[in-house]
Protein backbone atom coordinates (compact mmCIF):
# COMPACT_ATOMS: atom_id res chain seq x y z
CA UNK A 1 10.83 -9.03 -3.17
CA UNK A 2 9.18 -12.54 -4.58
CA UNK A 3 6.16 -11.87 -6.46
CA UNK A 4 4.46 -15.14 -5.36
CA UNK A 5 7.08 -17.26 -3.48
CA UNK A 6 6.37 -21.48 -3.22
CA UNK A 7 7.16 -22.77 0.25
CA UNK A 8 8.22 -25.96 1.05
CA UNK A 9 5.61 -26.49 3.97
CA UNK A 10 2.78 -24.58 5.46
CA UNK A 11 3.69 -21.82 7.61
CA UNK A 12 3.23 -21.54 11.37
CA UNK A 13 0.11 -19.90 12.07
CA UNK A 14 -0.52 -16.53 13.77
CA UNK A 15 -1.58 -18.44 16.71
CA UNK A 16 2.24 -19.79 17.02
CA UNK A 17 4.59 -18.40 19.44
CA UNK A 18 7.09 -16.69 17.30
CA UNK A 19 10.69 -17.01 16.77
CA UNK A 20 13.06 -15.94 19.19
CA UNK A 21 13.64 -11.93 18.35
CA UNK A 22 11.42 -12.19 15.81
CA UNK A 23 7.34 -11.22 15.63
CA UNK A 24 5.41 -13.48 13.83
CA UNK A 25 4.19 -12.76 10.14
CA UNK A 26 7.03 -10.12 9.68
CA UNK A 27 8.11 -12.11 6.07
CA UNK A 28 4.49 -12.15 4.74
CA UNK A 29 1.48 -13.89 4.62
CA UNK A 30 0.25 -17.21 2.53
CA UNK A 31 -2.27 -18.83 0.92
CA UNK A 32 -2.90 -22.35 -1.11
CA UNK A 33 -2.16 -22.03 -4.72
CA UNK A 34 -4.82 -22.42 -7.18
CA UNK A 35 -3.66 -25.73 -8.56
CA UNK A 36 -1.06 -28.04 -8.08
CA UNK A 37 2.03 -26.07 -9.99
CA UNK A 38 2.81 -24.84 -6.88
CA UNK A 39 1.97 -25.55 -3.15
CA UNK A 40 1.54 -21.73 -2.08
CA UNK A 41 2.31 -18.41 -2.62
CA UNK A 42 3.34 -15.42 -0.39
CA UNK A 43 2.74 -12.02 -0.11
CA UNK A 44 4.45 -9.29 1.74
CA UNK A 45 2.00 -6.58 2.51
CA UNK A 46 -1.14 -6.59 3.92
CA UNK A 47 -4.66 -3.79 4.10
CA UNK A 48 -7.30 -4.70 6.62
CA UNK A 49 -10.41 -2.67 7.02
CA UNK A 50 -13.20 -3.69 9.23
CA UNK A 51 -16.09 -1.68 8.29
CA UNK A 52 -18.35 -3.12 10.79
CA UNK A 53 -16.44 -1.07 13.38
CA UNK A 54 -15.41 1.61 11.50
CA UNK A 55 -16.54 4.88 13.13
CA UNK A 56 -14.51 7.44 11.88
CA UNK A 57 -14.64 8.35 7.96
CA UNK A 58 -12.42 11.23 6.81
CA UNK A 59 -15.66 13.63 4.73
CA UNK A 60 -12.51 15.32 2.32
CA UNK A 61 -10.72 13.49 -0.34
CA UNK A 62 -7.66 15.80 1.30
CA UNK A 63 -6.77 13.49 3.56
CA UNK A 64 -4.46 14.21 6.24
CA UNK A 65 -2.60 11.44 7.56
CA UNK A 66 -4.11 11.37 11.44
CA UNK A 67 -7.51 10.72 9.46
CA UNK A 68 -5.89 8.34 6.91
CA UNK A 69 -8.05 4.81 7.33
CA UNK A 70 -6.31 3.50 4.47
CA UNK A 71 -9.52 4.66 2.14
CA UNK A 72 -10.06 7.88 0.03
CA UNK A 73 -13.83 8.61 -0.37
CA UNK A 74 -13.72 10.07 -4.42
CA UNK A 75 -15.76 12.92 -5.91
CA UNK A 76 -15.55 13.02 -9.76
CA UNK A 77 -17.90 13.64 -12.50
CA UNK A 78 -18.36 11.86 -15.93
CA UNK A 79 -20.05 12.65 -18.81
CA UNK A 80 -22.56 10.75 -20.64
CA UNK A 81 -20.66 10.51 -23.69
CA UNK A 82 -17.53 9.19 -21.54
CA UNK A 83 -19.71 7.16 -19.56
CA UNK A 84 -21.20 4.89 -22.94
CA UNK A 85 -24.61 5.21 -21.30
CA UNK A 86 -27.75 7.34 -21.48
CA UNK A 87 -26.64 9.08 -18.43
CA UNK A 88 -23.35 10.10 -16.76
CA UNK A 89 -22.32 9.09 -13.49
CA UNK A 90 -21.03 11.49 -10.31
CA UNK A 91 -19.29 9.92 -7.33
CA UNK A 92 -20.24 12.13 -4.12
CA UNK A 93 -18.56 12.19 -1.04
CA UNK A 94 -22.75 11.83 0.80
CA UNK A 95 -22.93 8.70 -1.16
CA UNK A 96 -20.50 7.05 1.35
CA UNK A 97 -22.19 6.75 4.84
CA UNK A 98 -20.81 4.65 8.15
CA UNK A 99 -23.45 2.60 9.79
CA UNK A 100 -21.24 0.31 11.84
CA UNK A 101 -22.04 -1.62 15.01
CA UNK A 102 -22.76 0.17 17.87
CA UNK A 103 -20.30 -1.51 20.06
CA UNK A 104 -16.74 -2.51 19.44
CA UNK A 105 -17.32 -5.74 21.10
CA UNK A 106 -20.07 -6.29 19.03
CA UNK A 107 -20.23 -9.12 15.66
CA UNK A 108 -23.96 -9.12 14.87
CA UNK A 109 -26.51 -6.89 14.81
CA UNK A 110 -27.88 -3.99 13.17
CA UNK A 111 -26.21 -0.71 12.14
CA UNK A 112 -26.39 2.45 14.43
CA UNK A 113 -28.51 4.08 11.76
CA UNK A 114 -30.58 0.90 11.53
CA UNK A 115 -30.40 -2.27 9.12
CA UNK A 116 -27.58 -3.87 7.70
CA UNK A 117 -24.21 -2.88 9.47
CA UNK A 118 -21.14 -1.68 7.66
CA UNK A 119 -20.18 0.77 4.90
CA UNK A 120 -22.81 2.01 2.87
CA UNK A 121 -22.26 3.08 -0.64
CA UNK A 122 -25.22 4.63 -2.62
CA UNK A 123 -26.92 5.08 -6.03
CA UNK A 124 -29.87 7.65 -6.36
CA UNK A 125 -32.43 7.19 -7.65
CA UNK A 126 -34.07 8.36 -10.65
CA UNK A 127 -35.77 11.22 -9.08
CA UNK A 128 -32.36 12.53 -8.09
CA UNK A 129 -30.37 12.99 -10.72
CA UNK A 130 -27.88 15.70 -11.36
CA UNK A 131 -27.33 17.92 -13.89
CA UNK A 132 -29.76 19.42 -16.72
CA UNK A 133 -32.02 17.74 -19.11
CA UNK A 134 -30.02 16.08 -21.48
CA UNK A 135 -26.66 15.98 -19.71
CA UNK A 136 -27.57 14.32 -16.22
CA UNK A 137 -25.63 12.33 -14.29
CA UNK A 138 -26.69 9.36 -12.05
CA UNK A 139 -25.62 9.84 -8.30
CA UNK A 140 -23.16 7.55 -7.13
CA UNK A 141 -20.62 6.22 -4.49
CA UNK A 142 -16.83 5.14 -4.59
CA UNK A 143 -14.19 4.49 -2.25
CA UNK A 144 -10.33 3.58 -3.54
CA UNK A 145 -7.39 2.55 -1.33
CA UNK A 146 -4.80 4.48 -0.32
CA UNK A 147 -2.10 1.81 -1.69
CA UNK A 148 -0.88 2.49 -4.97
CA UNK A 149 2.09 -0.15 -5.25
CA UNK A 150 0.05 -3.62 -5.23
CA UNK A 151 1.40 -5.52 -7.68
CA UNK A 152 -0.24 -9.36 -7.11
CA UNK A 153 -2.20 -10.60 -4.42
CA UNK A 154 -5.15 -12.20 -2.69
CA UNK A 155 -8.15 -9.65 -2.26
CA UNK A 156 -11.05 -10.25 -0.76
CA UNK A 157 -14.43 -8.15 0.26
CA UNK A 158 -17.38 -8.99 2.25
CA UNK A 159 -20.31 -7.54 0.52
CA UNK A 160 -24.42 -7.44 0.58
CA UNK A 161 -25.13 -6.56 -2.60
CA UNK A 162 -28.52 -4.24 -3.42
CA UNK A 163 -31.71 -5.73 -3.78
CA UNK A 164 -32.96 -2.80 -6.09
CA UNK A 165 -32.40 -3.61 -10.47
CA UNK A 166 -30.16 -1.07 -12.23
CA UNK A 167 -26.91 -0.42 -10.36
CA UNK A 168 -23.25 -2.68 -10.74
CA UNK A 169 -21.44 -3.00 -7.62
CA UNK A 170 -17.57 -3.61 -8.51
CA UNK A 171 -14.91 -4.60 -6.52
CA UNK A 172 -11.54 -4.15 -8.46
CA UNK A 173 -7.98 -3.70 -8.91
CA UNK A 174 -6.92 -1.13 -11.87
CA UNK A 175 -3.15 -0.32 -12.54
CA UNK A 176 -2.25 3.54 -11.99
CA UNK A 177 -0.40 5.43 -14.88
CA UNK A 178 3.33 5.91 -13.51
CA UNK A 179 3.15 9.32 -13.85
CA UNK A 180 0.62 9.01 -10.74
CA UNK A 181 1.92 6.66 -8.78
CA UNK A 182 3.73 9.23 -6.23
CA UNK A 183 0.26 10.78 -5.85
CA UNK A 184 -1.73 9.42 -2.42
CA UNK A 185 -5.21 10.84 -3.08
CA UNK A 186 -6.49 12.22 -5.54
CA UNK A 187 -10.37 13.51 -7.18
CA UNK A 188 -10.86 12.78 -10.63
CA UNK A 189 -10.59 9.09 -10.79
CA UNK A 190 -10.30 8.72 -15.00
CA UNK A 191 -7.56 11.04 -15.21
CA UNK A 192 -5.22 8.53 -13.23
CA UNK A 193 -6.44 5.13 -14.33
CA UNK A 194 -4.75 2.73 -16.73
CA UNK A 195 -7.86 0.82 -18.10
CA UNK A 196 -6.23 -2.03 -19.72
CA UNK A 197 -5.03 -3.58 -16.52
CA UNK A 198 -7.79 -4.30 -14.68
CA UNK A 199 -9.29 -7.01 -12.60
CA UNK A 200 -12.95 -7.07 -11.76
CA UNK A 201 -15.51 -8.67 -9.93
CA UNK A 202 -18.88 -6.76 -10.79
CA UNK A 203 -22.41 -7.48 -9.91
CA UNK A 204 -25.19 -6.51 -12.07
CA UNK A 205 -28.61 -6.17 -9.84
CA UNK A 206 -31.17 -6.43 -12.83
CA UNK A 207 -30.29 -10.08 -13.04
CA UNK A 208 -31.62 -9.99 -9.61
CA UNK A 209 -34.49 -11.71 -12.00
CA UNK A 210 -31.97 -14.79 -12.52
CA UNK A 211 -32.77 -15.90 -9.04
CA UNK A 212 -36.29 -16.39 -9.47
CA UNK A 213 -35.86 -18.88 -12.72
CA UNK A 214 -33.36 -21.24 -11.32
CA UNK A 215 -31.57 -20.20 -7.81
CA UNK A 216 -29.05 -18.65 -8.75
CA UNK A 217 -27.42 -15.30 -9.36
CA UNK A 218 -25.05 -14.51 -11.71
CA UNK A 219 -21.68 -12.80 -11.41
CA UNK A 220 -19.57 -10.77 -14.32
CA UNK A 221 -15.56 -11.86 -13.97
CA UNK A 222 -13.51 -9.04 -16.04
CA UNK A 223 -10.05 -8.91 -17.55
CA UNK A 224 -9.54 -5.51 -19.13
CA UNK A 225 -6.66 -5.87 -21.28
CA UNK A 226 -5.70 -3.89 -24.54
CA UNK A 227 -8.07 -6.05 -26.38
CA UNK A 228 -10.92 -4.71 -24.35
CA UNK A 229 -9.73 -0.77 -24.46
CA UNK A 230 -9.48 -1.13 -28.18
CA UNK A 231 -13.02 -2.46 -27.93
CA UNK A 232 -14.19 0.79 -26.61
CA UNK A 233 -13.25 -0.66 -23.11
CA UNK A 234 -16.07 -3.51 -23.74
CA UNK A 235 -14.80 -6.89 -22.63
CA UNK A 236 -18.26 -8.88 -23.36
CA UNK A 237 -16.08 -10.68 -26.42
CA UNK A 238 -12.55 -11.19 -25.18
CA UNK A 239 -11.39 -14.38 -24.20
CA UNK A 240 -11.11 -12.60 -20.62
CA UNK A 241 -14.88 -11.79 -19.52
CA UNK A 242 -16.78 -14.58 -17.69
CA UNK A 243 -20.45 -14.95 -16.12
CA UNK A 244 -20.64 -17.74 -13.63
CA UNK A 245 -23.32 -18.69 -10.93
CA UNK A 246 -22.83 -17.64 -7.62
CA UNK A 247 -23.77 -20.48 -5.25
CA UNK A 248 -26.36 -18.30 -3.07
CA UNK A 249 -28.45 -14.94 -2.95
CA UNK A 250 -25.96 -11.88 -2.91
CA UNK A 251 -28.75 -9.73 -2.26
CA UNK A 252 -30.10 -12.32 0.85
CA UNK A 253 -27.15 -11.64 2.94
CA UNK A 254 -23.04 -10.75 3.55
CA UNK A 255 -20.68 -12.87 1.62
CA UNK A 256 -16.76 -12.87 0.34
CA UNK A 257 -15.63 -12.17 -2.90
CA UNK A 258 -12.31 -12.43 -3.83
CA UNK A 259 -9.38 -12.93 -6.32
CA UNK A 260 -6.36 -14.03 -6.31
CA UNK A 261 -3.72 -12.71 -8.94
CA UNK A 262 -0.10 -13.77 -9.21
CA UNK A 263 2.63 -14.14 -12.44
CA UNK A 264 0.86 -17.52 -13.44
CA UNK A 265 -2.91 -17.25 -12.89
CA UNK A 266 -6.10 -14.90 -11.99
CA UNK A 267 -8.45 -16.56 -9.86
CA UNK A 268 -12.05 -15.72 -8.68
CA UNK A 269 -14.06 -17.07 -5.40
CA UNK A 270 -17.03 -16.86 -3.76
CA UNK A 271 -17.30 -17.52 -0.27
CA UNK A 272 -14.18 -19.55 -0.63
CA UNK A 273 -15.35 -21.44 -3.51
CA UNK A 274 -13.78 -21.30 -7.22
CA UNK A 275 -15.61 -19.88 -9.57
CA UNK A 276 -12.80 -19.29 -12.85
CA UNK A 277 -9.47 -18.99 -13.12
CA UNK A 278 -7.65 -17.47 -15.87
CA UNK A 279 -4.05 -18.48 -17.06
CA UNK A 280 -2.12 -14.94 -16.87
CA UNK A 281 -0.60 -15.20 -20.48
CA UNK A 282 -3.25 -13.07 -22.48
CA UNK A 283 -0.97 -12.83 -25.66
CA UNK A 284 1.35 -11.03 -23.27
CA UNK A 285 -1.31 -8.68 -22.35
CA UNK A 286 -2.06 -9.80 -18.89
CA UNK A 287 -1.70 -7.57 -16.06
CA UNK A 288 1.87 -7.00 -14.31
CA UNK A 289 2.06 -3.37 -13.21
CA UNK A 290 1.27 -1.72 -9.59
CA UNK A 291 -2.20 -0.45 -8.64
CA UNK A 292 -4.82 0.60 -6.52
CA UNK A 293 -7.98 -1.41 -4.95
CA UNK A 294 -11.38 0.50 -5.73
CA UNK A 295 -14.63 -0.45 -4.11
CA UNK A 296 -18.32 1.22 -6.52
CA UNK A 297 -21.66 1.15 -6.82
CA UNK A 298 -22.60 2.89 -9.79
CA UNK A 299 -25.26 3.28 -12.98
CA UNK A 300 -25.62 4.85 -16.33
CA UNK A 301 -28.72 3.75 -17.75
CA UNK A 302 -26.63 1.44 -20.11
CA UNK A 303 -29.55 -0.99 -20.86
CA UNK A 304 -26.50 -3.54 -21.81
CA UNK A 305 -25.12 -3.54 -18.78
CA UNK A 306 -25.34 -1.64 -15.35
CA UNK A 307 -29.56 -0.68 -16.66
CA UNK A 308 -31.10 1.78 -14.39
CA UNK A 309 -31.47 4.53 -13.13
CA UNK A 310 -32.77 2.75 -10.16
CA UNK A 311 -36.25 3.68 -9.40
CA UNK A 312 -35.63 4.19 -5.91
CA UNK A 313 -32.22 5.06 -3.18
CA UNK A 314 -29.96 1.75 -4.33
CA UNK A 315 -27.48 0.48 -1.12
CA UNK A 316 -24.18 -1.65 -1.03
CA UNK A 317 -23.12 -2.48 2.06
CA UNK A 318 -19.33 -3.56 2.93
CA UNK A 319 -18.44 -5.27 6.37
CA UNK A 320 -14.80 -5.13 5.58
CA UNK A 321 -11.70 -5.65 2.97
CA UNK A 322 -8.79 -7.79 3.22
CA UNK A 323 -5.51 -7.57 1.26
CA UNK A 324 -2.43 -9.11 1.18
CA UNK A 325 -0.34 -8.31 -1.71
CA UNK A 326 3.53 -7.56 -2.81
CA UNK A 327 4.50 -3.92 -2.99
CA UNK A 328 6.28 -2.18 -6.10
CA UNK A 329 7.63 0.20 -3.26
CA UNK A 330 11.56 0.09 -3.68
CA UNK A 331 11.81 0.95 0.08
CA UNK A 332 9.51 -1.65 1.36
CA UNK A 333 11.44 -4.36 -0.66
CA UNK A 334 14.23 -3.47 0.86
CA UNK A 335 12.77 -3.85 4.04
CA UNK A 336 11.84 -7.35 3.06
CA UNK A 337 14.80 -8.27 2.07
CA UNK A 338 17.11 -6.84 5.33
CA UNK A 339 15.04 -8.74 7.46
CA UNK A 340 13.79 -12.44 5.04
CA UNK A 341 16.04 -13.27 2.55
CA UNK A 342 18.96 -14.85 2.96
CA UNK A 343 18.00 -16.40 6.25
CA UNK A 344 17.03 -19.97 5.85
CA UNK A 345 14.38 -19.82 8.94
CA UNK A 346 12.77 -17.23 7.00
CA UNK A 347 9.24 -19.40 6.16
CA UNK A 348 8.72 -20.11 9.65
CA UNK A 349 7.89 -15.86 9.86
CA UNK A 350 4.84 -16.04 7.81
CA UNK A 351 1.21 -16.50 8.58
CA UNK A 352 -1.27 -18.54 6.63
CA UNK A 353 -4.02 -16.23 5.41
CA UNK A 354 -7.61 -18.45 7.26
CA UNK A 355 -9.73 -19.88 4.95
CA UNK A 356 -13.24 -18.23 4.51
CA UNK A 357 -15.25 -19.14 8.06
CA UNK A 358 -17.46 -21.94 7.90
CA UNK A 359 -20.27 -20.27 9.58
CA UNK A 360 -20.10 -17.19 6.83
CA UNK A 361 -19.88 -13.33 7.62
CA UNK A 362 -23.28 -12.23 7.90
CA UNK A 363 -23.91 -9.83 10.90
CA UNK A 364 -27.31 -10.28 10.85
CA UNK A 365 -27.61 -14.07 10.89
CA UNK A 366 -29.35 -15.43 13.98
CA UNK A 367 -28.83 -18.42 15.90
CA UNK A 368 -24.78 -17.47 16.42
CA UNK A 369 -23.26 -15.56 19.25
CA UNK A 370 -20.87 -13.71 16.55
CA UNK A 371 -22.28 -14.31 13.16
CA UNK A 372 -20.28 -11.50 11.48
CA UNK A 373 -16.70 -12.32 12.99
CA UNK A 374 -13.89 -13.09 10.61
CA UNK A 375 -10.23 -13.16 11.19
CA UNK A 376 -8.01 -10.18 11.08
CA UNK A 377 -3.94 -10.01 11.44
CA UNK A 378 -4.29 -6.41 12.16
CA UNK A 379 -6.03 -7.56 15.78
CA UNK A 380 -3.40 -9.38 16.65
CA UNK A 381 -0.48 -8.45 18.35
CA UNK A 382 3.18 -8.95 16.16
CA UNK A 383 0.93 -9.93 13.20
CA UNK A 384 1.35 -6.81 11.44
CA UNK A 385 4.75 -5.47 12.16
CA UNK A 386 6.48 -3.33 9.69
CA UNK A 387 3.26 -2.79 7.77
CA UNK A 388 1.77 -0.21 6.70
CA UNK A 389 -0.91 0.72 9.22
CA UNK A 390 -4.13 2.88 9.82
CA UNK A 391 -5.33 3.07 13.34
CA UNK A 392 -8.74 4.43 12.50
CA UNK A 393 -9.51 1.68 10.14
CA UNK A 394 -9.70 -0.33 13.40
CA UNK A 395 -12.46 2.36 15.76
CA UNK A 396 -9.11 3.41 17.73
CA UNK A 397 -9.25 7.05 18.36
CA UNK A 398 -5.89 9.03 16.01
CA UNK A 399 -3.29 10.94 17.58
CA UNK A 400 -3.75 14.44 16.90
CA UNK A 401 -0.13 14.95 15.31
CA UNK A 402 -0.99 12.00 13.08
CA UNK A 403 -0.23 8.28 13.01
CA UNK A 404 3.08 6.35 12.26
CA UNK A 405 2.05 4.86 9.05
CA UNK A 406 4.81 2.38 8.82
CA UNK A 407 5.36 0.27 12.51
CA UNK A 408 8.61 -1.08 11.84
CA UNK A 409 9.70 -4.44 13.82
CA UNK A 410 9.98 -3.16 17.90
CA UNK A 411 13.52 -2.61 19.11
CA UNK A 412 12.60 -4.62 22.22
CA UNK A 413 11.97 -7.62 20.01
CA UNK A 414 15.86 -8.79 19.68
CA UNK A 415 16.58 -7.56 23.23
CA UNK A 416 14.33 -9.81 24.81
CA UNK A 417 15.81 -12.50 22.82
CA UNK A 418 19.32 -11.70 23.80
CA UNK A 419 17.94 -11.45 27.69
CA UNK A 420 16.59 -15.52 27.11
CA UNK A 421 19.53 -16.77 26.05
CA UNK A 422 21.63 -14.83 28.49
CA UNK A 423 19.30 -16.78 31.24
CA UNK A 424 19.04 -19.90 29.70
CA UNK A 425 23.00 -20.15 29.10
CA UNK A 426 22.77 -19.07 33.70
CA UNK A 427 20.57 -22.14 34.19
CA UNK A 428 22.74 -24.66 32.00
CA UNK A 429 25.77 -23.29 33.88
């Protein structure tokens, strides 16, 4: 399986009727390169999650798989000491709380509980800490993807970020230690994290104060790398830790954060616009191993960087992910391969990935008839075959005996093909 393929023209869109005996999308999914070296690259997997219509959020980190949604809420405690902070932090299951839309049909809008729709992920305030005096912990939120095998991609997130000083909200990609990697869920997050492969996009809200002084908000780009771990995991002065300007409010409203990694280059956005890009050399440190996706929203008092504990109930709010990426899964190469390469007419069976929408993502903007719609493969039909799938993720009810995780390309597919032919080859005759 190609870790970032260049194609020799743009790929039909979704949109496009498909190949005959083929669905559309089954050899990946694209997206412009970051500079000229190469027109664009593809990806072979995709995870779609549309929080603003999520309505059913498994309460267990045992997950079975008819409540799988493609997320694991995580539960794990950390110690001050492990932490580097004043305080420890403890990711609770009750920190993680659905307020979707209250109709399917629905783009804009407020939550069923009220406010800002989507996934909510909270930090407690300082009258709510846990533990004793002396060894508390600061209440916390985190949700990680089920996917363990991404290895490169283009991940994005739509976020509202908290409006309250002393929390980081991080949206990230970490590398899992092989001897994890056949493990789906698990509970103590540190045990199963490599820490020097990591790529992170993390907002700090006590530079909320940024905004006032000249418009603008800034945003912490992270490489951790070896460099960084031996650094007692402190990237601040490696040549792979950035703070750029975001070109709006993230605590005013929904927008998109994203990065793109591949063999050549780590890239961040915002709202479809560059922010840095990083060549992925790193004195051969940069990241190349499979991973995981983690969404947090977190403190530790640590004055030098996430500050806090918040004085009051701290929110994130998520209206959905979006990930296309190349799996280290030697079966799902394999079912790459049997069905793309080889066959010449292969790059006319991807879909581009759409550009970030010109009208934006916020549910709550007025003066649109769908202010919070955005494009998703997964709601279209032949977009997503043989991928890896999670009804719920979607507001569709789960079959009791559980879902069929992978929905491998329909049988009827090449017999309907067969059937045109036979009829067109009648009418010639």
């Amino acid at each position: 399986m190609p870790c970032a393929l260049s194609l020799a023209k743009f790929a039909n869109s979704c949109a496009c009727v498909p190949e005959i005996g083929h669905p559309r999308c089954e050899c990946g999914y694209t997206v412009n390169a970051t500079n000229g070296s190469s027109p664009y690259a593809l990806f072979t997997d995709l995870l779609e999650t549309d929080f603003l219509h999520l309505y059913n959020l498994p309460d267990s980190i045992d997950i079975p798989a008819s409540e799988a949604v493609g997320w694991a809420v995580q539960a794990y405690n950390v110690t001050l000491s492990a932490a580097r902070g004043p305080y420890g932090k403890a990711a609770e299951i009750d920190n993680v709380v659905l307020n979707p839309l209250p109709s399917r049909k629905a783009w804009g809008g407020d939550g069923q509980l009220g406010g800002a729709p989507g996934l909510q992920v909270w930090v407690r305030s300082q009258q709510d800490l846990l533990g004793p005096a002396g060894d508390q912990m600061i209440r916390s939120g985190e949700i990680d993807s089920l996917r363990r095998d991404m290895r490169y991609g283009s991940f994005r997130v739509g976020m509202r970020m908290s409006n309250v000083s002393g929390t980081c909200a991080a949206f990230f990609w970490v590398s899992v230690l092989a001897e994890h990697m056949d493990r789906t869920y698990y509970s103590h997050e540190p045990q199963y994290r490599n820490d020097s492969q990591e790529i992170d996009m993390e907002y700090l809200s006590r530079q909320n104060i940024y905004e006032n002084s000249n418009g603008s908000s800034p945003i912490n780009l992270v490489i951790q790398s070896p460099a960084s771990a031996d650094a007692n995991y402190n990237a601040i002065n490696t040549s792979t830790f950035r703070v750029e300007n975001l070109p709006f409010k993230p605590r005013a409203g929904y927008h998109e954060y994203r990065f793109d990694w591949t063999p050549e280059r780590i890239v961040f956005f915002a709202d479809g616009q560059r922010l840095q890009e990083f060549e992925n050399t790193f004195d051969g440190d940069a990241p190349d191993a499979p991973g995981t996706l983690m969404l947090n929203h977190w403190s530790t008092g640590n004055e030098g960087w996430s500050a806090g504990p918040p004085a009051q109930d701290a929110v994130l709010t998520l209206s959905y992910v979006k990930a296309y990426f190349n799996s280290s899964n030697v079966t799902r190469e394999n079912e790459w391969r049997n069905a793309c390469a080889g066959d010449r007419n292969w790059t006319g069976r991807t879909c581009p990935i759409p550009d970030f929408p010109t009208q934006g993502i916020d549910p709550q903007r007025t003066g649109l008839e769908d202010p919070g719609k955005s494009y998703f493969f997964m709601y279209d039909d032949y977009c997503n075959v043989n991928q890896t799938m999670y009804p719920a993720a979607t507001g569709g009810k789960t079959s009791s005996s559980g879902p069929s995780l992978t929905q491998h390309t329909p049988t009827i597919w090449p017999l309907l093909g067969w059937t045109v032919m036979f009829g067109l080859f009648l009418l010639g005759g």
